[in-house]
Structure formats: C-alpha cells, structure tokens
C-alpha atoms as a PDB file:
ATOM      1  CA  UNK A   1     147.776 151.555  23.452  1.00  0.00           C
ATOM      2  CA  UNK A   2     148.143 151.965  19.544  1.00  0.00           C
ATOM      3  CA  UNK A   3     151.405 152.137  17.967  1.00  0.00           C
ATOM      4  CA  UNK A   4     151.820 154.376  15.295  1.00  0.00           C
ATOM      5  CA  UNK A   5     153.995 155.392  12.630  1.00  0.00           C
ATOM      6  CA  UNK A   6     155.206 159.292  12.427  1.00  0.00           C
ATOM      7  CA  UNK A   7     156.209 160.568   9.322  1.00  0.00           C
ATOM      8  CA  UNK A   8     158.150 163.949   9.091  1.00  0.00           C
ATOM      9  CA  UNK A   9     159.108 166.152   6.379  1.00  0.00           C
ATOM     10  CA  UNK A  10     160.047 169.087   5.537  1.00  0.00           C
ATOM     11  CA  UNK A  11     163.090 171.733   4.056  1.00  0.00           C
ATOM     12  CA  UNK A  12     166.610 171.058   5.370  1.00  0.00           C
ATOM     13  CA  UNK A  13     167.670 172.632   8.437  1.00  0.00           C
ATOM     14  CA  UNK A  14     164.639 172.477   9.787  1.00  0.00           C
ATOM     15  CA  UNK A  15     165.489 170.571  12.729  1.00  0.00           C
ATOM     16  CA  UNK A  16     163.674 167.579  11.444  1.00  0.00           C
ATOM     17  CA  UNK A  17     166.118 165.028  12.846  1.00  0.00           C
ATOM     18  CA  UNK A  18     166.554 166.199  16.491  1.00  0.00           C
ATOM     19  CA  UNK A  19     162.877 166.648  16.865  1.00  0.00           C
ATOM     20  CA  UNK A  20     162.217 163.233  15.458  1.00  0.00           C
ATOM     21  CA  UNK A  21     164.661 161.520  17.850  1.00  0.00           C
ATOM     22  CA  UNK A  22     163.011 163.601  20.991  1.00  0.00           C
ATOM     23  CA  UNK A  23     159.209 162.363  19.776  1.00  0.00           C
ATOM     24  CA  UNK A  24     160.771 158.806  19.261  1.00  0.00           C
ATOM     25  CA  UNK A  25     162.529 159.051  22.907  1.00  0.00           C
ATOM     26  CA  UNK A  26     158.937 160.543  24.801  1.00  0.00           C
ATOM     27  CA  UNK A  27     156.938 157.402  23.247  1.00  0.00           C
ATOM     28  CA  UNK A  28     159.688 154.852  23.578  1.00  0.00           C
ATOM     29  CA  UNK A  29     159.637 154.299  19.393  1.00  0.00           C
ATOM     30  CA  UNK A  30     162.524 153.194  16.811  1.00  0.00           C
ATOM     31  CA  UNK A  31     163.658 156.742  15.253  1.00  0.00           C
ATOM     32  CA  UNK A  32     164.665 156.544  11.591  1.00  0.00           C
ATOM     33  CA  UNK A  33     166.895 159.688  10.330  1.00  0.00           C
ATOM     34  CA  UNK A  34     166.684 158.720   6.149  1.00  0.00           C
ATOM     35  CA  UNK A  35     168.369 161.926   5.412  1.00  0.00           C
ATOM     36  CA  UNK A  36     171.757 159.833   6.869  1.00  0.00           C
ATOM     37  CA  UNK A  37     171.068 156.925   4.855  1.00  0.00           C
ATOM     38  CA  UNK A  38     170.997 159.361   1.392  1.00  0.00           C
ATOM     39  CA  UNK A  39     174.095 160.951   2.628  1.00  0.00           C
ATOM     40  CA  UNK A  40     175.703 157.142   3.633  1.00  0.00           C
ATOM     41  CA  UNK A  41     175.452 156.759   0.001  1.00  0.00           C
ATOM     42  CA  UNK A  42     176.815 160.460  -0.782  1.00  0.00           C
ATOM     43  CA  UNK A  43     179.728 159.648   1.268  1.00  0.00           C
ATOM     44  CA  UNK A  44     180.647 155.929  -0.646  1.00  0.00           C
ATOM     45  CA  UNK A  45     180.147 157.946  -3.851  1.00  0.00           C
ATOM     46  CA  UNK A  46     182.423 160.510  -2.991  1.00  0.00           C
ATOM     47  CA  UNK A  47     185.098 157.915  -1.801  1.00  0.00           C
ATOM     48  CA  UNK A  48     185.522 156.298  -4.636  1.00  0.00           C
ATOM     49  CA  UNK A  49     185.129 159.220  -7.367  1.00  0.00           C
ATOM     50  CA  UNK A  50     181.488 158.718  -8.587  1.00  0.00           C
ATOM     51  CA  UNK A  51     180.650 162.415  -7.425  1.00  0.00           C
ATOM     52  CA  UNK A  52     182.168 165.835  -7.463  1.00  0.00           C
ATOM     53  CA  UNK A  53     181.572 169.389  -8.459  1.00  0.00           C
ATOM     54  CA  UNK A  54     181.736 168.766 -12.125  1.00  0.00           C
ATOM     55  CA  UNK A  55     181.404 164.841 -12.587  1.00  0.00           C
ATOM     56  CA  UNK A  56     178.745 162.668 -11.928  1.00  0.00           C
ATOM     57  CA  UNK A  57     179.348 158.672 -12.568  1.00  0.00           C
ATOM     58  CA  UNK A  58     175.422 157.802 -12.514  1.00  0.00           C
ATOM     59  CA  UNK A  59     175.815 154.392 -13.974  1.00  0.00           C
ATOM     60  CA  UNK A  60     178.917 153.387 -11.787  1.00  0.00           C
ATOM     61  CA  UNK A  61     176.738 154.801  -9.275  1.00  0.00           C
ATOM     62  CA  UNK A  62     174.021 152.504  -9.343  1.00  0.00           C
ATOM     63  CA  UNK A  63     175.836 149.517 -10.513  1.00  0.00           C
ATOM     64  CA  UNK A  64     177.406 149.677  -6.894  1.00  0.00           C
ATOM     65  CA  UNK A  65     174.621 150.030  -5.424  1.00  0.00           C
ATOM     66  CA  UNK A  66     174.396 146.369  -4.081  1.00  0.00           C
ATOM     67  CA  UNK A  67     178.212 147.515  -2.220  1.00  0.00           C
ATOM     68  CA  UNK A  68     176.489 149.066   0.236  1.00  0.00           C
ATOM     69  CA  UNK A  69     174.680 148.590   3.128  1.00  0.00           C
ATOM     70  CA  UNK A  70     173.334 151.161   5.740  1.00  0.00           C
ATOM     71  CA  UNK A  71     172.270 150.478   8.590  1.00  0.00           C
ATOM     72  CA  UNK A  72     171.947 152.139  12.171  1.00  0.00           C
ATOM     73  CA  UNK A  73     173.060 151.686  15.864  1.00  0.00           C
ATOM     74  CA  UNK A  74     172.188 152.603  19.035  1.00  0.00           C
ATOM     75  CA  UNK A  75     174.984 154.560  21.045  1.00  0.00           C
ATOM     76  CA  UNK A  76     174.604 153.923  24.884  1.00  0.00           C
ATOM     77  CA  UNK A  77     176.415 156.311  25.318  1.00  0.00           C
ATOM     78  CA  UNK A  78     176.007 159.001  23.591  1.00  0.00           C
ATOM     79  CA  UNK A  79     172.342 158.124  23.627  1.00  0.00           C
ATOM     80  CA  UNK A  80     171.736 158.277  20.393  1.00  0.00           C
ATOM     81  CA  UNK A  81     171.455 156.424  16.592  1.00  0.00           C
ATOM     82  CA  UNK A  82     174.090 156.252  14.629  1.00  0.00           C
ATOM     83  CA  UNK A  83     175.051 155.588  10.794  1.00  0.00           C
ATOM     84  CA  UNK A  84     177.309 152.762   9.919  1.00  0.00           C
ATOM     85  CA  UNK A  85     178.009 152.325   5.784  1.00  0.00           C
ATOM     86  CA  UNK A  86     179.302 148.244   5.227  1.00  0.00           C
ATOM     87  CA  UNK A  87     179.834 148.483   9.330  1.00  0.00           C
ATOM     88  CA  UNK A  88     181.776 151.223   9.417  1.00  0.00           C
ATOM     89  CA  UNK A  89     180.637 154.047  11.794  1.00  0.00           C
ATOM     90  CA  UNK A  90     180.003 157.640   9.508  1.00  0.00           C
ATOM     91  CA  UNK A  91     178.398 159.652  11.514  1.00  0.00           C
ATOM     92  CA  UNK A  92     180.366 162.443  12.185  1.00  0.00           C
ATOM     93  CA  UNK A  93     181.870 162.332   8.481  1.00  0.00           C
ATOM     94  CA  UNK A  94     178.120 162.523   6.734  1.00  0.00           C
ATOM     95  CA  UNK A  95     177.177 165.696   8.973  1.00  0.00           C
ATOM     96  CA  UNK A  96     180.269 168.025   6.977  1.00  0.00           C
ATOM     97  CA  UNK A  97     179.255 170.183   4.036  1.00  0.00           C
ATOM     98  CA  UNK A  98     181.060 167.893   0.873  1.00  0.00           C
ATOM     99  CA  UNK A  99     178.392 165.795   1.746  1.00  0.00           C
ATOM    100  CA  UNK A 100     175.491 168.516   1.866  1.00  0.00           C
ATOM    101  CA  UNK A 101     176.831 169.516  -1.455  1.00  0.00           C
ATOM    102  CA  UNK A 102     175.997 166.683  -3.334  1.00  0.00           C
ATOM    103  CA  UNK A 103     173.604 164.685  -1.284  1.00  0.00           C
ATOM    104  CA  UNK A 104     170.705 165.987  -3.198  1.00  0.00           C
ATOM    105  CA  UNK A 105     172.034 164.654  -6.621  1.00  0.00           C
ATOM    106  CA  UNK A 106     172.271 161.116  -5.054  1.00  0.00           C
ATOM    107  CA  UNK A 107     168.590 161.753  -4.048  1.00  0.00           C
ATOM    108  CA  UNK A 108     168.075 162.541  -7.602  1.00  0.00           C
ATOM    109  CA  UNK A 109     168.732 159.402  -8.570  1.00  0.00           C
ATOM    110  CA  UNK A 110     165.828 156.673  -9.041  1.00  0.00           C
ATOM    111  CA  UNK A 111     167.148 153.550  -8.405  1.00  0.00           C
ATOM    112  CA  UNK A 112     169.113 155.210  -5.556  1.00  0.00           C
ATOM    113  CA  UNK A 113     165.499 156.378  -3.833  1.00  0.00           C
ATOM    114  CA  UNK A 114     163.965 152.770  -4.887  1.00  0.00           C
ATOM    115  CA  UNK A 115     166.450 151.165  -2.837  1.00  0.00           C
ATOM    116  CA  UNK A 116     166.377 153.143   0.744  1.00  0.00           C
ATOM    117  CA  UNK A 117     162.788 153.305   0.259  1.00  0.00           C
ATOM    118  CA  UNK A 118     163.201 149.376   0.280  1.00  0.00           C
ATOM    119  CA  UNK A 119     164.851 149.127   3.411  1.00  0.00           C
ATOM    120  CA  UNK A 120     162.297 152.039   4.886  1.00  0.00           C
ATOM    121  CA  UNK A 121     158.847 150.739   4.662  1.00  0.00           C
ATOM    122  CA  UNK A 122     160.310 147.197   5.822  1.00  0.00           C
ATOM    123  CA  UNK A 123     161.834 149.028   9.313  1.00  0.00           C
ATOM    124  CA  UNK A 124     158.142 150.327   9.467  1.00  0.00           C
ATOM    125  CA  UNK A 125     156.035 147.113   9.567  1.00  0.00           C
ATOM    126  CA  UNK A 126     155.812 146.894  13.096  1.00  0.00           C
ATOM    127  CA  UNK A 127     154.934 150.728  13.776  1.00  0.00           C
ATOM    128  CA  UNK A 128     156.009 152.309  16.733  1.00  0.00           C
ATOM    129  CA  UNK A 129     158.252 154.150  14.142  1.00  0.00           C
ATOM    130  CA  UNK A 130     159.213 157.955  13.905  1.00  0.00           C
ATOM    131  CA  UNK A 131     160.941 158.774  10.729  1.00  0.00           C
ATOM    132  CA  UNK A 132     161.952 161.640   8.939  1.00  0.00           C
ATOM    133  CA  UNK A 133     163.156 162.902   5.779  1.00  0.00           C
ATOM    134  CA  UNK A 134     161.933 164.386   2.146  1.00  0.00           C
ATOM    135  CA  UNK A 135     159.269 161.998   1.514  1.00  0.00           C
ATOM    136  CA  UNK A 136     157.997 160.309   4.148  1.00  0.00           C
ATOM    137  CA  UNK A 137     154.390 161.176   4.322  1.00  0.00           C
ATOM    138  CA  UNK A 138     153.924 161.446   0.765  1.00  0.00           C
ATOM    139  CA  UNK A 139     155.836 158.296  -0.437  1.00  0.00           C
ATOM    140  CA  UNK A 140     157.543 155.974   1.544  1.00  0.00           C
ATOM    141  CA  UNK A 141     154.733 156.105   4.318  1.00  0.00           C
ATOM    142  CA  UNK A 142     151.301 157.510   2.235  1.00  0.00           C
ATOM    143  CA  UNK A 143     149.000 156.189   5.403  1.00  0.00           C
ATOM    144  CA  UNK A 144     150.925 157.403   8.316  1.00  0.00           C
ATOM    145  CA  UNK A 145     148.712 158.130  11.277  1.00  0.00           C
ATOM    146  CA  UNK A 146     150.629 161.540  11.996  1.00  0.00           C
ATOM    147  CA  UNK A 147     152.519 163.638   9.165  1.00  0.00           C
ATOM    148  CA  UNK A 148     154.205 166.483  10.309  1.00  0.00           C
ATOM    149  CA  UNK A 149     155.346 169.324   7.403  1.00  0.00           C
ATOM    150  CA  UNK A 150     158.565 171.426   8.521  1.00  0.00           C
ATOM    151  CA  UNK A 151     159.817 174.686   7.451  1.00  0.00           C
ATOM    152  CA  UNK A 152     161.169 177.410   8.440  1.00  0.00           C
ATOM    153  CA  UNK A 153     162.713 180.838   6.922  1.00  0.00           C
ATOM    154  CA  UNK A 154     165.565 179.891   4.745  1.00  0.00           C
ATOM    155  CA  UNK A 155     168.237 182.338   6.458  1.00  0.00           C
ATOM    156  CA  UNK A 156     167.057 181.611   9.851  1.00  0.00           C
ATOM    157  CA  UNK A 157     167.880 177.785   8.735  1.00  0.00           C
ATOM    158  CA  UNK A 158     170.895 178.877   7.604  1.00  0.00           C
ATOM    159  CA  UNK A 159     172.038 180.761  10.186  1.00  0.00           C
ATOM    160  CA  UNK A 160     171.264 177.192  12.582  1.00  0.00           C
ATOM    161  CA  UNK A 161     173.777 175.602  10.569  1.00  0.00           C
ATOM    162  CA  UNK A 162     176.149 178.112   9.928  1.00  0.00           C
ATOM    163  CA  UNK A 163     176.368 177.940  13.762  1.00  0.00           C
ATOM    164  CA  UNK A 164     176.160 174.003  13.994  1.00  0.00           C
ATOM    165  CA  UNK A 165     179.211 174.091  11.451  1.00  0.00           C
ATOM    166  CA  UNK A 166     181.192 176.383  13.611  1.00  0.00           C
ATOM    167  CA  UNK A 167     180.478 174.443  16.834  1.00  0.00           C
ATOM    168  CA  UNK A 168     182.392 171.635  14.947  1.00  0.00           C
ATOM    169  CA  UNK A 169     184.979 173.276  13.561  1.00  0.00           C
ATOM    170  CA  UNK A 170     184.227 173.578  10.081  1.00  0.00           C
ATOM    171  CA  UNK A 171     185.704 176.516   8.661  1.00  0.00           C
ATOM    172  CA  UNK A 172     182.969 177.720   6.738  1.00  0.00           C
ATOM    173  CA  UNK A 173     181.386 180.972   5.331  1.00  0.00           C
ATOM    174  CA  UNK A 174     177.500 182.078   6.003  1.00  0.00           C
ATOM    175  CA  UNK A 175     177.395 182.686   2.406  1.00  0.00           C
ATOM    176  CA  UNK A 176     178.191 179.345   1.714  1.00  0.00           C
ATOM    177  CA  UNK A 177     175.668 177.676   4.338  1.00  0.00           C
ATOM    178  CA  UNK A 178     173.150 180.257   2.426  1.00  0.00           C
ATOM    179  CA  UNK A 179     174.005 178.825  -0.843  1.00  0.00           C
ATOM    180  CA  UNK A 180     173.448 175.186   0.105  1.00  0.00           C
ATOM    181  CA  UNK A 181     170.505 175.599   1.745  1.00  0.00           C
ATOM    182  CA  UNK A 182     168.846 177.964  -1.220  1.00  0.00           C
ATOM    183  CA  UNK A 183     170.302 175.462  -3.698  1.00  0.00           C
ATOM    184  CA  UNK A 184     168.839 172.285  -1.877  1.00  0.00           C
ATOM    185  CA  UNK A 185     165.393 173.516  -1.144  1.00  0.00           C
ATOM    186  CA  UNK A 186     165.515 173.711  -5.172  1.00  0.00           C
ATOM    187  CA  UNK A 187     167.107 170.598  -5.900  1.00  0.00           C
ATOM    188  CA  UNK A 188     164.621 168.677  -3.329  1.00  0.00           C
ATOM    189  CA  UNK A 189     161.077 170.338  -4.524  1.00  0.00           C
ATOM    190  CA  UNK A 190     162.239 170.465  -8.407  1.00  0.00           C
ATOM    191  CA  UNK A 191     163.312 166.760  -8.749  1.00  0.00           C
ATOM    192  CA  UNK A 192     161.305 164.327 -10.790  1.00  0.00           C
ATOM    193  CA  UNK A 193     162.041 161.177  -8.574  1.00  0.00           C
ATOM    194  CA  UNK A 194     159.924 162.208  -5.888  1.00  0.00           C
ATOM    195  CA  UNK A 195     160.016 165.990  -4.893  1.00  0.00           C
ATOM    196  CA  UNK A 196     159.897 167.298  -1.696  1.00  0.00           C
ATOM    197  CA  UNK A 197     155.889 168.191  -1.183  1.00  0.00           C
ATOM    198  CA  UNK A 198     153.352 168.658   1.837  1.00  0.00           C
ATOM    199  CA  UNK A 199     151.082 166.238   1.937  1.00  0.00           C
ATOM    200  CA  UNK A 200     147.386 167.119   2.140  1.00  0.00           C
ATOM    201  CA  UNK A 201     147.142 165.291   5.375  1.00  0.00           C
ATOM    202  CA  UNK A 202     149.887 166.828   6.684  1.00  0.00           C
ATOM    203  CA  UNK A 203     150.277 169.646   9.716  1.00  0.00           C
ATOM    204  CA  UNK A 204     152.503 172.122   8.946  1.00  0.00           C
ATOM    205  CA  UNK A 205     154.902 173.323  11.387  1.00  0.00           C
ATOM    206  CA  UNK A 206     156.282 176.462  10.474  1.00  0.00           C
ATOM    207  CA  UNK A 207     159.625 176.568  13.583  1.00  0.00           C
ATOM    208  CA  UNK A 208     161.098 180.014  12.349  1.00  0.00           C
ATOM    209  CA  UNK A 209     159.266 182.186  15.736  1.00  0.00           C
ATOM    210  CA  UNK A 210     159.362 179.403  18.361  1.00  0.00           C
ATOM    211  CA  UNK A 211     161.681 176.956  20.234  1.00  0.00           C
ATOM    212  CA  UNK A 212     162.443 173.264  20.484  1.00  0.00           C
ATOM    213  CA  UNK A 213     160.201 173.054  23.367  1.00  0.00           C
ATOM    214  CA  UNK A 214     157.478 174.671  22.145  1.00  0.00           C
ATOM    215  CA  UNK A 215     157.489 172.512  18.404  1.00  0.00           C
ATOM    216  CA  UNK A 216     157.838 169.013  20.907  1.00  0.00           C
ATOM    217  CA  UNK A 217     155.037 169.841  22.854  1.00  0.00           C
ATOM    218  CA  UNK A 218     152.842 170.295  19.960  1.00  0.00           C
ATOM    219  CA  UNK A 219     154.319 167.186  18.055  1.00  0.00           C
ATOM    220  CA  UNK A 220     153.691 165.348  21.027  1.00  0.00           C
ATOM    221  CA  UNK A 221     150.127 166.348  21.648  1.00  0.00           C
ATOM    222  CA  UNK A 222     149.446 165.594  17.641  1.00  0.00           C
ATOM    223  CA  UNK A 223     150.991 162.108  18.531  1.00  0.00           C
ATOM    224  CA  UNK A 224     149.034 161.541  21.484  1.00  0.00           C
ATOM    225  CA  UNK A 225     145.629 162.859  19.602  1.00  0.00           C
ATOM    226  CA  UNK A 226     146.295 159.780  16.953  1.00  0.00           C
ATOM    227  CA  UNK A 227     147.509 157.146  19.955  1.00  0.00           C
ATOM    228  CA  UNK A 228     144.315 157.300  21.061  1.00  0.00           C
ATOM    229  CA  UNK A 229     142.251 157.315  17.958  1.00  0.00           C
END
C-alpha cells in the first residue's frame, strides 16, 4: 500500500493538532505538530529576554538560532508526541498563553521559518508522514498527496480554548482568548515570510457545525481515496 504524506493547515484553534495525531494513529504514520516546534523557539526566546510585549531582540534572535534544537518523543504512556527544546521536555510549558502571545512574531521571522522548514521536509522523506501547521501544503510540502484546509468561526475557536485554558488552570479571560486568536489569524495570513493561505489543491474543512468524529471520518476517507491512487 502507498505511503503518503498529509499536510494540514489551517487558523489556530482549529483542532489541527489532535486531528492530525488521530489520522497519524488510524494509518500507523509519524505525526509532526510544527506549531510546537515555532513555539519551542518562542519559549527559548522568552527565557532568555529576546521577546516580550514591547521588545523584540531579532538579531540576538537568530544569532542563537544554532542553540537550539527541537526535537520530539514518543510518550508510552501518555500515548502521545512530545516537545523537547536542547532535551528538555516543554510540552506542557509551550501550550500556556505567553507563548501564544508571541509565537506568531517568531514565525515572522525568516531565518527562523528557513530553519524548521529544514528539519521538516527532511522528517518527510520517507512519507508515511501527517503534519500540520501554517504552511504545510503550500510550502514546506507543495506536492503532498492530501492537503487538508481548517477553519472554523473565530469565537467558536475561541471559546475551545478559553475552555482548554480553564481545564488547565490558567486563569484567563474569554476576552483575552478572543484577542489572541483575532490577533493571530492576522499576524499568520498578513506576514510576508510565508502567510497562512489555502492551497488550490487543498479541501477545506470548515469544523465550526460538526464533531471530532465526524471531521476524522472524512479526513480518513480523503486519506484512504489518495492510498489507493
């Protein structure tokens, strides 16, 4: 049987990463979350003062670039990936909103995309890959056998992780949530390194009206259409 490579995009909060890893756990593939590998950066940048609300080290920024490695690991138990920045595991601290905040300037940043985009087309070269992120389809992957184009209404995404948030226990207002996720969608599709864009090629899954189950079962059967191509 063929092994392809998936390529998801799509707005944040779209559920992008949790129907990614449920596609790359039906067909047995390597699931790639990029969006943790821009905020592994976010995170080492906002460690050691290259990022806040009103400063911005760019140069720093990319001169430490070759500091940091990201890579990913597979948690038996929790049966799942997760993100470890010079071997240290971040996962839990890359999911809280000071890293929301300013992930999308990293993103910005060309040398910053150059190098994860680097490390992403060589994790694809033996397929069997499902990956997701801003630029997937369009970029990093332009001749992916399956693109898949997420949105959603921007208060229902909100509202998903407004309550994600809480079930942490972030103390956080919806207003807030609202904010970043109006205030990313813009960053992401008005940034010249790039943009956040649906592919041609790409179907469009729009998962404001239905559920989880309902978005897998057509992701799947799109995979399974291209399988057998």
């Amino acid at each position: 049987m063929n092994r392809i490579i998936i390529a998801i995009d799509g707005y944040s909060s779209c559920g992008k990463s949790t129907m990614a890893k449920e596609i790359a756990n039906q067909l047995n593939y390597v699931y790639i979350d990029t969006g943790a590998m821009y905020r592994a950066i976010t995170l080492y940048a906002l460690r050691n003062d290259l990022v806040s609300d009103n400063h911005f080290d760019r140069e720093q920024l990319i001169n430490s670039l070759t500091k940091m490695h990201v890579s990913f690991s597979c948690s038996s138990d929790l049966n799942r990936s997760e993100t470890y920045l010079n071997s240290e595991n971040i996962e839990q601290e890359i999911r809280g909103i000071e890293v929301s905040n300013h992930v999308s300037k990293i993103a910005q940043v060309k040398e910053v995309r150059a190098k994860l985009v680097q490390i992403q087309r060589q994790l694809g070269k033996g397929k069997g890959l499902v990956m997701d992120g801003r630029d997937i389809g369009s970029v990093v992957f332009p001749n992916a056998e399956l693109k898949i184009f997420m949105t959603a209404d921007y208060r229902i995404r909100a509202q998903r992780r407004f309550d994600e948030l809480q079930a942490k226990g972030d103390v956080i207002s919806f207003d807030e949530v609202l904010n970043n996720i109006i205030s990313r969608d813009n960053d992401d599709t008005s940034r010249s390194e790039n943009p956040l864009i649906q592919s041609e090629d790409a179907v469009v899954i729009d998962n404001s009206e239905i559920t989880k189950d309902e978005q897998l079962k057509l992701a799947l059967q799109l995979a399974d259409d291209r399988i057998r191509q």
